[in-house]
C-alpha atoms as a PDB file:
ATOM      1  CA  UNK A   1     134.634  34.338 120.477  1.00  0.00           C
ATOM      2  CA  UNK A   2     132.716  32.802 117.076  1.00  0.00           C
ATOM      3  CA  UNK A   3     133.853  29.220 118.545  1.00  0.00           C
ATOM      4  CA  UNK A   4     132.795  29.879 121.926  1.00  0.00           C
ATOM      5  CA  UNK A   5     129.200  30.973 121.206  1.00  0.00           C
ATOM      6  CA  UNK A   6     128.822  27.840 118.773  1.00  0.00           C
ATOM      7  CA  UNK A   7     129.911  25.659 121.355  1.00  0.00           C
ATOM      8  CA  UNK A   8     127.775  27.223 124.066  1.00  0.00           C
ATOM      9  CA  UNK A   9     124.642  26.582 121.838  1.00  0.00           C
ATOM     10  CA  UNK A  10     125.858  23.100 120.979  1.00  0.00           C
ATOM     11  CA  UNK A  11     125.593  22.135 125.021  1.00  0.00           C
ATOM     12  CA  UNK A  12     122.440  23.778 124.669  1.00  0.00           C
ATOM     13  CA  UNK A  13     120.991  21.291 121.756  1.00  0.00           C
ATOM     14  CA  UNK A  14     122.343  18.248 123.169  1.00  0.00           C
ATOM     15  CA  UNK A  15     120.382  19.396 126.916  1.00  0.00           C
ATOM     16  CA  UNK A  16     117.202  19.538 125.160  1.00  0.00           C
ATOM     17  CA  UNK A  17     116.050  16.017 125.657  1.00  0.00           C
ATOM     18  CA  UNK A  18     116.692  15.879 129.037  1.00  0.00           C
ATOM     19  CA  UNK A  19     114.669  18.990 129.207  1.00  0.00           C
ATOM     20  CA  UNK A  20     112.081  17.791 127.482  1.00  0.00           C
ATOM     21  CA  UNK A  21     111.569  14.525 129.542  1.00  0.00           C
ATOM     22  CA  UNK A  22     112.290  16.825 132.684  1.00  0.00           C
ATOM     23  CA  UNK A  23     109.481  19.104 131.724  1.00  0.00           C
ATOM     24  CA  UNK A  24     107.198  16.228 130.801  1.00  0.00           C
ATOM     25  CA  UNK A  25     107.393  13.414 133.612  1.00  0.00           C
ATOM     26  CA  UNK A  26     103.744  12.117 132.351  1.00  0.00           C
ATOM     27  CA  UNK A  27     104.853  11.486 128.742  1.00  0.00           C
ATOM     28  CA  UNK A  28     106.233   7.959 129.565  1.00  0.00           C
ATOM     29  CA  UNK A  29     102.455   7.010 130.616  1.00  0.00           C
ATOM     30  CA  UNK A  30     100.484   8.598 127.329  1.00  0.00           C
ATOM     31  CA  UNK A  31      98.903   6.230 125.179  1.00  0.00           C
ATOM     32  CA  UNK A  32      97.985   5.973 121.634  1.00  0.00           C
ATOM     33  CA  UNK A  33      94.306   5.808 121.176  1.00  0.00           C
ATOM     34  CA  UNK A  34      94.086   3.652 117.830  1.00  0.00           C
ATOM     35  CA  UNK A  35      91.022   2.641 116.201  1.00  0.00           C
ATOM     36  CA  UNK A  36      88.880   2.311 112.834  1.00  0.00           C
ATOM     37  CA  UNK A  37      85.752   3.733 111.446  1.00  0.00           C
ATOM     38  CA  UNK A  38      83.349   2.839 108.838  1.00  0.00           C
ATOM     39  CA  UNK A  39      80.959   5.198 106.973  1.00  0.00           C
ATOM     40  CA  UNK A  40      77.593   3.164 106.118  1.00  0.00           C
ATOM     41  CA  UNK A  41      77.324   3.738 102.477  1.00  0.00           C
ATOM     42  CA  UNK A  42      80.187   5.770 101.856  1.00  0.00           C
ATOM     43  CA  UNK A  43      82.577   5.599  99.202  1.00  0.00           C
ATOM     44  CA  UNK A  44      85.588   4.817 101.549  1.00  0.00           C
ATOM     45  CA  UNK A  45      85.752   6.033 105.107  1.00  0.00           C
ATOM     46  CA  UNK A  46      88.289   8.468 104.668  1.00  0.00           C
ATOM     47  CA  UNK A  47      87.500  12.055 106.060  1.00  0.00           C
ATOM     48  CA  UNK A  48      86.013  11.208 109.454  1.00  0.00           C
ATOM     49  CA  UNK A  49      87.378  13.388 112.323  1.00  0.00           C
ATOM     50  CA  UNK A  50      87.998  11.298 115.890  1.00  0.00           C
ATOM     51  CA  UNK A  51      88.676  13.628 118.918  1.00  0.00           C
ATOM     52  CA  UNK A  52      88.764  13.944 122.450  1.00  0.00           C
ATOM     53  CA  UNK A  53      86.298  16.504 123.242  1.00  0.00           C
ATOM     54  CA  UNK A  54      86.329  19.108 126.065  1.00  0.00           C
ATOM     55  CA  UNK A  55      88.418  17.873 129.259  1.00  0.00           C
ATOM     56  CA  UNK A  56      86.936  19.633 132.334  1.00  0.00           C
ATOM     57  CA  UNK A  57      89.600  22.180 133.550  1.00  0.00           C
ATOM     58  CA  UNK A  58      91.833  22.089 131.049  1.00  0.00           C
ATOM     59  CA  UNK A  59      92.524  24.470 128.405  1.00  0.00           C
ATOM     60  CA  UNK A  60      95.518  23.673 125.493  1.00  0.00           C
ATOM     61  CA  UNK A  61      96.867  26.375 123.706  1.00  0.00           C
ATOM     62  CA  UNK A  62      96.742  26.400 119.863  1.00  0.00           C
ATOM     63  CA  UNK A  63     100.047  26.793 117.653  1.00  0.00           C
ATOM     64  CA  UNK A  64     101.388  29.672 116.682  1.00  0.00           C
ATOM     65  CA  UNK A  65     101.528  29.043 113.166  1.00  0.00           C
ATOM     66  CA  UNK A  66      98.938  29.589 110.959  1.00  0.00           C
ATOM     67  CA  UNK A  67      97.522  25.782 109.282  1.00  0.00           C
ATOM     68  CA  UNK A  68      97.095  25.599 105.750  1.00  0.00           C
ATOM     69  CA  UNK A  69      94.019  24.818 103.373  1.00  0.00           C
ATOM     70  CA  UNK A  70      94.855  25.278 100.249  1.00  0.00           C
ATOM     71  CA  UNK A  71      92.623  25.816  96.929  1.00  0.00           C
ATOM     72  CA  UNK A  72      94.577  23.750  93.694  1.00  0.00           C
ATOM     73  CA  UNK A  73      93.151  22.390  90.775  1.00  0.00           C
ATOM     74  CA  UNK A  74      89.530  23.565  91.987  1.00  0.00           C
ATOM     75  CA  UNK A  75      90.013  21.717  94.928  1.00  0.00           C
ATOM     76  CA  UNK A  76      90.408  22.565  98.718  1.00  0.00           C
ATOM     77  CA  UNK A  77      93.115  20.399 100.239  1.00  0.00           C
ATOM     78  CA  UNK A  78      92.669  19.055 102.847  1.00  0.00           C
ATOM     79  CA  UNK A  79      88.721  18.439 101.943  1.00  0.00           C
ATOM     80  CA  UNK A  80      88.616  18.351 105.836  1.00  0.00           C
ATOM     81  CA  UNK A  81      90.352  19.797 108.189  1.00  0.00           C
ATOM     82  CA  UNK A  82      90.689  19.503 112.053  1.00  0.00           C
ATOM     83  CA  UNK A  83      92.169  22.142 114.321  1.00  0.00           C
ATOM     84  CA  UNK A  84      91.987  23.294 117.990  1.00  0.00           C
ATOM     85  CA  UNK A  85      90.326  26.696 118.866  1.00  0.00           C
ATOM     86  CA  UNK A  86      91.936  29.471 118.660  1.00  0.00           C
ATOM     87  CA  UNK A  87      94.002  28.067 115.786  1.00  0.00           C
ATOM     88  CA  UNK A  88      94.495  30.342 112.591  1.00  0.00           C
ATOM     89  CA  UNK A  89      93.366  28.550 108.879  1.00  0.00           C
ATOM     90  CA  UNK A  90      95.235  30.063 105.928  1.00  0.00           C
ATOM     91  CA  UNK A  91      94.068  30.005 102.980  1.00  0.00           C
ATOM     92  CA  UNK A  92      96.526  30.261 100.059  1.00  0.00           C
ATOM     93  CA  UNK A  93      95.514  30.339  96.384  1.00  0.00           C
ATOM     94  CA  UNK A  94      97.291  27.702  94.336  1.00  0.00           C
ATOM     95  CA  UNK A  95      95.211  28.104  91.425  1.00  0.00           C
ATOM     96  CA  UNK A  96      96.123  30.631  88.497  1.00  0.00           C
ATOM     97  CA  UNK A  97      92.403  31.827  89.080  1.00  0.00           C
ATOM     98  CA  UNK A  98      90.706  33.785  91.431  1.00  0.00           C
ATOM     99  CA  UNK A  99      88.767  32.147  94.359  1.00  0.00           C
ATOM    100  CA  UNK A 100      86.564  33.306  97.025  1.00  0.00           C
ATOM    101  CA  UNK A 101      86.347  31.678 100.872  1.00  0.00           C
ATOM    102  CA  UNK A 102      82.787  31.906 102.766  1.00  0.00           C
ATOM    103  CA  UNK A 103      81.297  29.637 105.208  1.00  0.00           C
ATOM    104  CA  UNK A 104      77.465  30.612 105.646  1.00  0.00           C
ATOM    105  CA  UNK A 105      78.207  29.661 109.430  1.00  0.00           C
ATOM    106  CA  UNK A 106      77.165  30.521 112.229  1.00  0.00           C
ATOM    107  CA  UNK A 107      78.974  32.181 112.389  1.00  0.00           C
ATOM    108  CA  UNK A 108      79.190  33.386 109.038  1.00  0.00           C
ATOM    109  CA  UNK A 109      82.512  34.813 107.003  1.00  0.00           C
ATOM    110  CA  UNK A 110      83.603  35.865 104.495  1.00  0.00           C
ATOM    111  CA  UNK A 111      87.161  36.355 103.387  1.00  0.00           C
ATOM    112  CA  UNK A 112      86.247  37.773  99.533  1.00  0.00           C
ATOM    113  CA  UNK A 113      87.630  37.173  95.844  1.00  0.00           C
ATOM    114  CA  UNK A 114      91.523  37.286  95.537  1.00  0.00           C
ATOM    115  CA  UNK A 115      93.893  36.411  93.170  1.00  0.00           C
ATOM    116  CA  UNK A 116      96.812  33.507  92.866  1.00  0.00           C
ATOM    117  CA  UNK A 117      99.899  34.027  95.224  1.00  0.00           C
ATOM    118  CA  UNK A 118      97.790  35.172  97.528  1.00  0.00           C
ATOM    119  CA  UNK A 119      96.874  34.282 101.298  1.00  0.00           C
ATOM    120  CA  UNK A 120      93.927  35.399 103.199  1.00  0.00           C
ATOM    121  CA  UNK A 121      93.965  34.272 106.715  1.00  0.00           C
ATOM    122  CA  UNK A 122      90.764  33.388 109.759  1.00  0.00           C
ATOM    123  CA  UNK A 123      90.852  32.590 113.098  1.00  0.00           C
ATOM    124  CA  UNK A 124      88.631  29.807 114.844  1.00  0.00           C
ATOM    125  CA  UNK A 125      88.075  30.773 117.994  1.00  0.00           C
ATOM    126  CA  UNK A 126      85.046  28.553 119.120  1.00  0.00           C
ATOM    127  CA  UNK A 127      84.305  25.303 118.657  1.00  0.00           C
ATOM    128  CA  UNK A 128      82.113  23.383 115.644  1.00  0.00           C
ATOM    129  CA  UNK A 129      81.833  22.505 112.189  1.00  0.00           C
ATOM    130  CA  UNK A 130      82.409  25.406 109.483  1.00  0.00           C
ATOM    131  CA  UNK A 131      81.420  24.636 105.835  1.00  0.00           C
ATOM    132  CA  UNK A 132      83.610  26.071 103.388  1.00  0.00           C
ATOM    133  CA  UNK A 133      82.357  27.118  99.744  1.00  0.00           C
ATOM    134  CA  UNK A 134      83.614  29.068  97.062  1.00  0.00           C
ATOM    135  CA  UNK A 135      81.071  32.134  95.407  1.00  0.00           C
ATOM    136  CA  UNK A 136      82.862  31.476  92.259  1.00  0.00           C
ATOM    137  CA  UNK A 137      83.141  28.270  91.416  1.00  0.00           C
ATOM    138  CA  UNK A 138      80.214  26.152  92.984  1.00  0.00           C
ATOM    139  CA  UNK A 139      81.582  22.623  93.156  1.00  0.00           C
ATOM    140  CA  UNK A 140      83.925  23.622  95.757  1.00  0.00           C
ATOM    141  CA  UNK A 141      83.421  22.870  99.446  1.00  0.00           C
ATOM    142  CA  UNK A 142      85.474  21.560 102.645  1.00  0.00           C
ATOM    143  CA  UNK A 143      85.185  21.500 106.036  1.00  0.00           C
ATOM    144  CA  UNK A 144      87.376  22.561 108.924  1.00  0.00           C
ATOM    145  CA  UNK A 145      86.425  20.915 112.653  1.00  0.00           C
ATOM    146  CA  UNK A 146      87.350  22.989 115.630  1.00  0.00           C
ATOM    147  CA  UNK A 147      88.247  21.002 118.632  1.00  0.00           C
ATOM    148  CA  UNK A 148      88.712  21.577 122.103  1.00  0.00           C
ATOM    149  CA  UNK A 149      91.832  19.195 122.983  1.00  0.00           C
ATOM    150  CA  UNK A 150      94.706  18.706 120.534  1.00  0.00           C
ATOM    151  CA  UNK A 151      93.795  15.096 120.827  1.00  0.00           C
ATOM    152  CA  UNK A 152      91.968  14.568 117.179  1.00  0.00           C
ATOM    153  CA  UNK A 153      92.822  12.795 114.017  1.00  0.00           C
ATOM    154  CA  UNK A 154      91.398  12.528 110.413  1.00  0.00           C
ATOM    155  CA  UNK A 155      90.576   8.755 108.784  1.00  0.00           C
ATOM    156  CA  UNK A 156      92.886   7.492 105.923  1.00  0.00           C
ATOM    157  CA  UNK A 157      90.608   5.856 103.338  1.00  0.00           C
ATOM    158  CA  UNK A 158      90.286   2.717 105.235  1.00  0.00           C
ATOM    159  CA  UNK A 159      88.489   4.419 108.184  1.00  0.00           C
ATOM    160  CA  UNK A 160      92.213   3.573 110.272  1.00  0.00           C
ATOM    161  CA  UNK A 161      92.841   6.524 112.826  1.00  0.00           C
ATOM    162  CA  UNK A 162      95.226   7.198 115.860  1.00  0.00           C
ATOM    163  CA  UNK A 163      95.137   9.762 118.395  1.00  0.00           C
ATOM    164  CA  UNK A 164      98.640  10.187 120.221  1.00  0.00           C
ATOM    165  CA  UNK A 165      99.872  10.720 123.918  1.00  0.00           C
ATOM    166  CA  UNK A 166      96.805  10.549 125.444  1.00  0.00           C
ATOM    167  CA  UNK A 167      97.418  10.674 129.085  1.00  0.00           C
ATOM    168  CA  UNK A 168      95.421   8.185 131.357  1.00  0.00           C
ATOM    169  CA  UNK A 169      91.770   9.176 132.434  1.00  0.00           C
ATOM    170  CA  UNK A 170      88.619   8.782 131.172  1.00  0.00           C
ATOM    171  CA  UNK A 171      87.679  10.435 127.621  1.00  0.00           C
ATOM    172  CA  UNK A 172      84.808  11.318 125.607  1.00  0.00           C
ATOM    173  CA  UNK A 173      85.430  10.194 122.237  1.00  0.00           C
ATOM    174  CA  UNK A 174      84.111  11.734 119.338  1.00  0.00           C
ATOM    175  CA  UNK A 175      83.159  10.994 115.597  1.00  0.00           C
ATOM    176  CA  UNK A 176      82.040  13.482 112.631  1.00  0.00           C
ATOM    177  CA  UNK A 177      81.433  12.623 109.191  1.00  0.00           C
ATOM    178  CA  UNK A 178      79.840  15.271 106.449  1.00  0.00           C
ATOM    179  CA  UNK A 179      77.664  12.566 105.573  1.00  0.00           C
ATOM    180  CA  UNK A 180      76.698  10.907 108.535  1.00  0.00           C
ATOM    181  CA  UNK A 181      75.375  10.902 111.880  1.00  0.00           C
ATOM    182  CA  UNK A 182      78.043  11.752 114.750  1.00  0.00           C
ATOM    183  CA  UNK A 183      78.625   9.164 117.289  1.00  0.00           C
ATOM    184  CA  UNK A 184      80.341   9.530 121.005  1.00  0.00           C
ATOM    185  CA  UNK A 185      82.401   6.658 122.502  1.00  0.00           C
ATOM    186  CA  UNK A 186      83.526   6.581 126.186  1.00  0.00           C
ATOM    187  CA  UNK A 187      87.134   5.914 126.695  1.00  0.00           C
ATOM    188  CA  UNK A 188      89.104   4.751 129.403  1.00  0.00           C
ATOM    189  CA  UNK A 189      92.641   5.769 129.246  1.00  0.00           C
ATOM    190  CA  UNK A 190      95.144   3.368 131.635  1.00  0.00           C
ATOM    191  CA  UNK A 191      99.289   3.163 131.319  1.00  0.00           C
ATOM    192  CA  UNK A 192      99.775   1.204 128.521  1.00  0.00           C
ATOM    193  CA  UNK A 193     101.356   1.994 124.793  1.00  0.00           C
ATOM    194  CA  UNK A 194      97.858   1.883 123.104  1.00  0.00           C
ATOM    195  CA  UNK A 195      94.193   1.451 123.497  1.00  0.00           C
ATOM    196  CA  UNK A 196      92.515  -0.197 120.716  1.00  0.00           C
ATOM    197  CA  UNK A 197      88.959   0.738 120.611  1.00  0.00           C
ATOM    198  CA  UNK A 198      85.809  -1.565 118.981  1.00  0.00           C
ATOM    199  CA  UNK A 199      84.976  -0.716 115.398  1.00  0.00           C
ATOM    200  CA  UNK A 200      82.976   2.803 115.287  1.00  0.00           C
ATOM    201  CA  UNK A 201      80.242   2.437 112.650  1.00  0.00           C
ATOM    202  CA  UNK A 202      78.844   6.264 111.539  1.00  0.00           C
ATOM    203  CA  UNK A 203      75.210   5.960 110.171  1.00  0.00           C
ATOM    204  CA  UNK A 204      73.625   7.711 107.611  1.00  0.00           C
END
């Protein structure tokens, strides 16, 4: 009976593809929205966040699992981090200190002083750009980015970004840097692999 039930859920695994492309006839036609952005005086132009903002009638639904920001060395890591609403942030403590999580807002949280091996949790459930500090230690700050489409991607240090399976249509692009002015880029979408978009500058 053992054998029979493992070989009932092996059909099962090697279906899934099919189902997958069944379920998803428009994934053929997504393209990769690829692209680079440079921070005027910046150090690098790492940390930028590129998205898709809000697609008239559509709503996406966020994952299930909660997305990690941790807090090592004194750090947060990611220094930035992009989500979708209704996502949940955790926020473990790597350190063998205690930390503290606020964002003065709006709106404003606060999550309070815990201890290592410990992980408080928050929900983002509208859209914008939360500041993250820590009461204890001062020097410590990040960002997460709420989103409206799961479209979004964060710069490598040389300002390089891609968005994936974008279906066709025509897009609102958007740029945020902590330390520079945002910028919005109109896209048009069509069914090819990729889209490669002019340089986006981001002034101070």
């Amino acid at each position: 009976m053992r054998r029979q039930k493992q070989s009932f859920v092996a059909r099962l695994l090697a279906l899934a593809p099919l189902c997958l492309y069944v379920l998803s006839p428009t994934a053929s036609t997504a393209s990769n929205i690829e692209g680079q952005v440079v921070v005027s005086n910046a150090r690098d132009n790492g940390n930028a966040i590129v998205y898709i903002d809000k697609i008239a009638g559509k709503r996406f639904t966020p994952p299930s699992a909660p997305i990690p920001l941790d807090q090592v060395n004194l750090t947060f890591t990611p220094h930035v981090l992009p989500v979708i609403v209704g996502a949940t942030v955790a926020f473990p403590n790597s350190d063998e200190i205690r930390h503290n999580v606020f964002s003065p807002g709006p709106p404003r949280f606060d999550l309070g002083t815990y201890p290592q091996k410990t992980t408080k949790y928050y929900l983002f459930d509208k859209p914008g750009v939360w500041t993250l500090l820590c009461n204890v230690h001062a020097e410590m700050s990040a960002y997460v980015v709420v989103v409206e489409t799961p479209y979004f991607a964060r710069t490598e240090k040389d300002g390089r970004f891609v968005l994936k399976d974008v279906p066709p249509g025509k897009y609102t692009l958007k740029v945020w840097h902590e330390k520079a002015k945002p910028a919005t880029v109109v896209v048009d979408v069509a069914e090819s692999p990729t889209l490669n978009v002019p340089v986006i500058e981001l002034k101070r």
